[in-house]
C-alpha atoms as a PDB file:
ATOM      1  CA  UNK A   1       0.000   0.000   0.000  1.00  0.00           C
ATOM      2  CA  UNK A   2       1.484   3.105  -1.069  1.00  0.00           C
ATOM      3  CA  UNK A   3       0.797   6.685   0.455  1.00  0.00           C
ATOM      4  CA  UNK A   4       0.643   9.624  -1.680  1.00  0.00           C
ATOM      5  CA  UNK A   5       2.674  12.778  -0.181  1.00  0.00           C
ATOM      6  CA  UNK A   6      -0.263  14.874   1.467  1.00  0.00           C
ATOM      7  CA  UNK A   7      -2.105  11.537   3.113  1.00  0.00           C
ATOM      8  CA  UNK A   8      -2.299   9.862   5.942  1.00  0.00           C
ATOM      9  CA  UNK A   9      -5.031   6.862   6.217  1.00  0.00           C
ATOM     10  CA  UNK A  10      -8.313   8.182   5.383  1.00  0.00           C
ATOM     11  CA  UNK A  11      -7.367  11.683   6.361  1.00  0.00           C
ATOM     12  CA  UNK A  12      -6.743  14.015   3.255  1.00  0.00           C
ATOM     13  CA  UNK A  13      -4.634  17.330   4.321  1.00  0.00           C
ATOM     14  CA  UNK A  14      -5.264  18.841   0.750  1.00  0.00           C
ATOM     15  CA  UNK A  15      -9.049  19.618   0.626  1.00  0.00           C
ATOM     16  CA  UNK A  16     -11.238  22.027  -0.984  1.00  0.00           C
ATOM     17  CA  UNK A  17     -12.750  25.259  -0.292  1.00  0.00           C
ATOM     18  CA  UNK A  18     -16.343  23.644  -0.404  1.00  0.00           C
ATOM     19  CA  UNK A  19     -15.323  21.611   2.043  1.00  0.00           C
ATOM     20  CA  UNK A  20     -13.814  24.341   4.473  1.00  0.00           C
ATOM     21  CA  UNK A  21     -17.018  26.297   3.925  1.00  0.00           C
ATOM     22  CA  UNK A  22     -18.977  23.218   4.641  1.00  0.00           C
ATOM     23  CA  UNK A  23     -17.142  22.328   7.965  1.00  0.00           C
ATOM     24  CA  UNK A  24     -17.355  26.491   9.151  1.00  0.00           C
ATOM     25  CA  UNK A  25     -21.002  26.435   8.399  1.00  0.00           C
ATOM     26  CA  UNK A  26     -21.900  23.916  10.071  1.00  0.00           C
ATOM     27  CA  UNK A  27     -19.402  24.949  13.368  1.00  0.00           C
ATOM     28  CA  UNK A  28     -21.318  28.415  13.341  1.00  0.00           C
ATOM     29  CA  UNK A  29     -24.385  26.601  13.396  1.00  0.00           C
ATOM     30  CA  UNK A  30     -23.141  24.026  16.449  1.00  0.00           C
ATOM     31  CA  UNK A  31     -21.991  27.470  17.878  1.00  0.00           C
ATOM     32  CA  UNK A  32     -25.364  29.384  17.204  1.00  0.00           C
ATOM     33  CA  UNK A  33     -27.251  26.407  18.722  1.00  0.00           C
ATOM     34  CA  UNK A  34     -25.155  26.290  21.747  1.00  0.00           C
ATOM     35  CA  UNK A  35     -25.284  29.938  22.396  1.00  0.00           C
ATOM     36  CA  UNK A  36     -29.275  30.056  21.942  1.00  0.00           C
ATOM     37  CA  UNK A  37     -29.365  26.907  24.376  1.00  0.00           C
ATOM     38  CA  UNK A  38     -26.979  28.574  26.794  1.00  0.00           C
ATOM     39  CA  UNK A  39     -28.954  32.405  26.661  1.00  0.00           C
ATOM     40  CA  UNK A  40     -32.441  30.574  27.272  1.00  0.00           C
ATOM     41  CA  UNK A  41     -30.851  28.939  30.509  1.00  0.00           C
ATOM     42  CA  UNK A  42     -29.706  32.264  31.529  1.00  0.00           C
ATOM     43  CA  UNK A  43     -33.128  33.607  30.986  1.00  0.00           C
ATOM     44  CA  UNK A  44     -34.600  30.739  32.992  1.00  0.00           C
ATOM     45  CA  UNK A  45     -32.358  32.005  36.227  1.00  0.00           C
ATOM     46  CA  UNK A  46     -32.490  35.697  35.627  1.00  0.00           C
ATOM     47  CA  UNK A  47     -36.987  34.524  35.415  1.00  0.00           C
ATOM     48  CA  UNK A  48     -36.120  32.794  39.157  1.00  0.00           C
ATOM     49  CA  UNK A  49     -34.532  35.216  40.919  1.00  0.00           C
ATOM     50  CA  UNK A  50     -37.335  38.038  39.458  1.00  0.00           C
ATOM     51  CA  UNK A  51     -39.596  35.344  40.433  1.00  0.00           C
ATOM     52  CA  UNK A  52     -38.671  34.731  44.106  1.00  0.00           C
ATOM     53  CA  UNK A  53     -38.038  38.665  44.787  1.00  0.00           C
ATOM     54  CA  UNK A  54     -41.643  39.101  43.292  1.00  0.00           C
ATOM     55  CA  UNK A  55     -42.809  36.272  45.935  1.00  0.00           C
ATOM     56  CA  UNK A  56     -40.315  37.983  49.192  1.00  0.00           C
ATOM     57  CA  UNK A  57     -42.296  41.441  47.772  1.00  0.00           C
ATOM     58  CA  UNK A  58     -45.982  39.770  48.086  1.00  0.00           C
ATOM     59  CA  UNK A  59     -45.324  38.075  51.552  1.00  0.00           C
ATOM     60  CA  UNK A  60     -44.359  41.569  52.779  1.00  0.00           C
ATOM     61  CA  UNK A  61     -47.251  43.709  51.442  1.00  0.00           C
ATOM     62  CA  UNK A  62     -49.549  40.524  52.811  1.00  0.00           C
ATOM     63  CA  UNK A  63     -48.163  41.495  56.580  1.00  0.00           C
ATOM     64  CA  UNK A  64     -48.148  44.559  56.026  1.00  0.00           C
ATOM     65  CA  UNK A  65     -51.719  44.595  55.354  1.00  0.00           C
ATOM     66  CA  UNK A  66     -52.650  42.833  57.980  1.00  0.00           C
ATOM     67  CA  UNK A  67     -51.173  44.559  59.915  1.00  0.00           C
ATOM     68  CA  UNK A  68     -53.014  47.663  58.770  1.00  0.00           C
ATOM     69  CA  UNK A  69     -56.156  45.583  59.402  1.00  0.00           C
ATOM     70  CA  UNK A  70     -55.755  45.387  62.783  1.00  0.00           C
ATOM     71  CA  UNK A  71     -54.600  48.862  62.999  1.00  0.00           C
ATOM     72  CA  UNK A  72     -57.889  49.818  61.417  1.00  0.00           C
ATOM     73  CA  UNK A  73     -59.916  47.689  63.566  1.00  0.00           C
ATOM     74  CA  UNK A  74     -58.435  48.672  66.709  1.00  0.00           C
ATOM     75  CA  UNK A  75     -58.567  52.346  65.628  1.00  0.00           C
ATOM     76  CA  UNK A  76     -62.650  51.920  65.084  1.00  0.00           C
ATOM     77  CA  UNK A  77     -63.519  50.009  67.733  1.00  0.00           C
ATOM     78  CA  UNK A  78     -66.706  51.799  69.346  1.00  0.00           C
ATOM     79  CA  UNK A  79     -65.049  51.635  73.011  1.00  0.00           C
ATOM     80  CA  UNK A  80     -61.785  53.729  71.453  1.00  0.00           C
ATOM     81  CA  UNK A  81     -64.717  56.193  69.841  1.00  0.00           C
ATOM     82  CA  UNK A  82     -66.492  57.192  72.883  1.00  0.00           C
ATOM     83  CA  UNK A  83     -63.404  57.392  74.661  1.00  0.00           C
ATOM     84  CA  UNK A  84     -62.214  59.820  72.635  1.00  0.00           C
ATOM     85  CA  UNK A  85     -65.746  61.335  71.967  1.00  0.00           C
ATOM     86  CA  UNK A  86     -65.556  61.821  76.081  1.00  0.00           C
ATOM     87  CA  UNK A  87     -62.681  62.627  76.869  1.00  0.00           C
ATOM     88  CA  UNK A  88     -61.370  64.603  74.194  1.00  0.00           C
ATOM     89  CA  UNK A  89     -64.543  66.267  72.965  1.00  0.00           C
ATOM     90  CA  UNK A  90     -66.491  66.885  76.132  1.00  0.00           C
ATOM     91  CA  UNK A  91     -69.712  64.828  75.372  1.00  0.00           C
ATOM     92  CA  UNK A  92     -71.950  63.231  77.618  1.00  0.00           C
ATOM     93  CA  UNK A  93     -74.320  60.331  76.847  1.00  0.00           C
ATOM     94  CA  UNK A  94     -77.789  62.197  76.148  1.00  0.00           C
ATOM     95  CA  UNK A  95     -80.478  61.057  79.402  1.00  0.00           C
ATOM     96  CA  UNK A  96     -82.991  58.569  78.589  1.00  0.00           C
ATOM     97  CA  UNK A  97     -85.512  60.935  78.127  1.00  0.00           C
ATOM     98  CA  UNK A  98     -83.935  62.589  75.004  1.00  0.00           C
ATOM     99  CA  UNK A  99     -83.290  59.385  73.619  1.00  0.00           C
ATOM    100  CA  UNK A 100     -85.876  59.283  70.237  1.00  0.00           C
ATOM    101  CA  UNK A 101     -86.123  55.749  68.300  1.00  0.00           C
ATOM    102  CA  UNK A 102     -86.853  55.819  64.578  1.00  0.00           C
ATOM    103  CA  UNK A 103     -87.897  53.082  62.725  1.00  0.00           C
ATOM    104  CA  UNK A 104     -86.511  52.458  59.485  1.00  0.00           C
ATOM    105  CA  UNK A 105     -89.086  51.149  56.547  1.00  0.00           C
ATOM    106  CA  UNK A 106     -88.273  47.806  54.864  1.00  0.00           C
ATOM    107  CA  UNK A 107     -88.477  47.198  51.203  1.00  0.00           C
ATOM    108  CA  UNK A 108     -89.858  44.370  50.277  1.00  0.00           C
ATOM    109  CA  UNK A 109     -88.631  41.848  47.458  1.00  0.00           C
ATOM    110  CA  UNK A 110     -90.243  44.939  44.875  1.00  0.00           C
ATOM    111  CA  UNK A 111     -88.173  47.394  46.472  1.00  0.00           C
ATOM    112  CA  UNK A 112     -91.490  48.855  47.998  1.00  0.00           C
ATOM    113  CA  UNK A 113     -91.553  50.195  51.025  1.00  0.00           C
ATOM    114  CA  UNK A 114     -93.425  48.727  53.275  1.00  0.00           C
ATOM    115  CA  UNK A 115     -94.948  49.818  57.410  1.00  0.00           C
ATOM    116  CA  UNK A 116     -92.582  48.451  59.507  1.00  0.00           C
ATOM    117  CA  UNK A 117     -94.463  46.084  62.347  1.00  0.00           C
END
């Protein structure tokens, strides 16, 4: 078996510029691929942390608004109202005498009013 100057085996040094276009297409392709694979993971993580700040910001405005709720509640509780309505802005509870009930009317399912009973 005789080997021309320029071979070795099956490998051919000498080859043509089709080929070298053939072989740098298809790396920029492997290399396009990769790089689209790679930025999608990166996307993925950058998606997670937005994800888990997002989650740390909704637990926070959930105790915060609870704790507004009781804030509110405590700050309309009737007891806290007549203190303040006593103390604060000199009234007195009227005497029974000056006490006048009204009735409301009902509606009925017509939205009529009605007597009350």
């Amino acid at each position: 078996m005789r080997t021309r100057a320029g071979e070795i085996g099956p490998f051919v040094f000498g080859r043509s510029r089709r080929d070298s276009f053939h072989r740098v297409l298809i790396s920029l392709l492997i290399i396009s691929g990769l790089l689209l694979y790679v930025g999608g993971k990166v996307k993925i993580v950058e998606l997670g942390y937005q994800l888990e700040a997002l989650e740390r910001e909704k637990h926070e405005l959930e105790r915060a608004n609870r704790s507004l709720l009781i804030e509110a509640s405590s700050l309309s509780s009737p007891a806290r109202i007549e203190e303040i309505a006593v103390r604060q802005l000199g009234m007195v509870r009227p005497e029974k005498e000056n006490i006048v009930m009204v009735k409301r009317k009902r509606l009925n399912s017509r939205n009529q009013l009605t007597n009350p009973k």
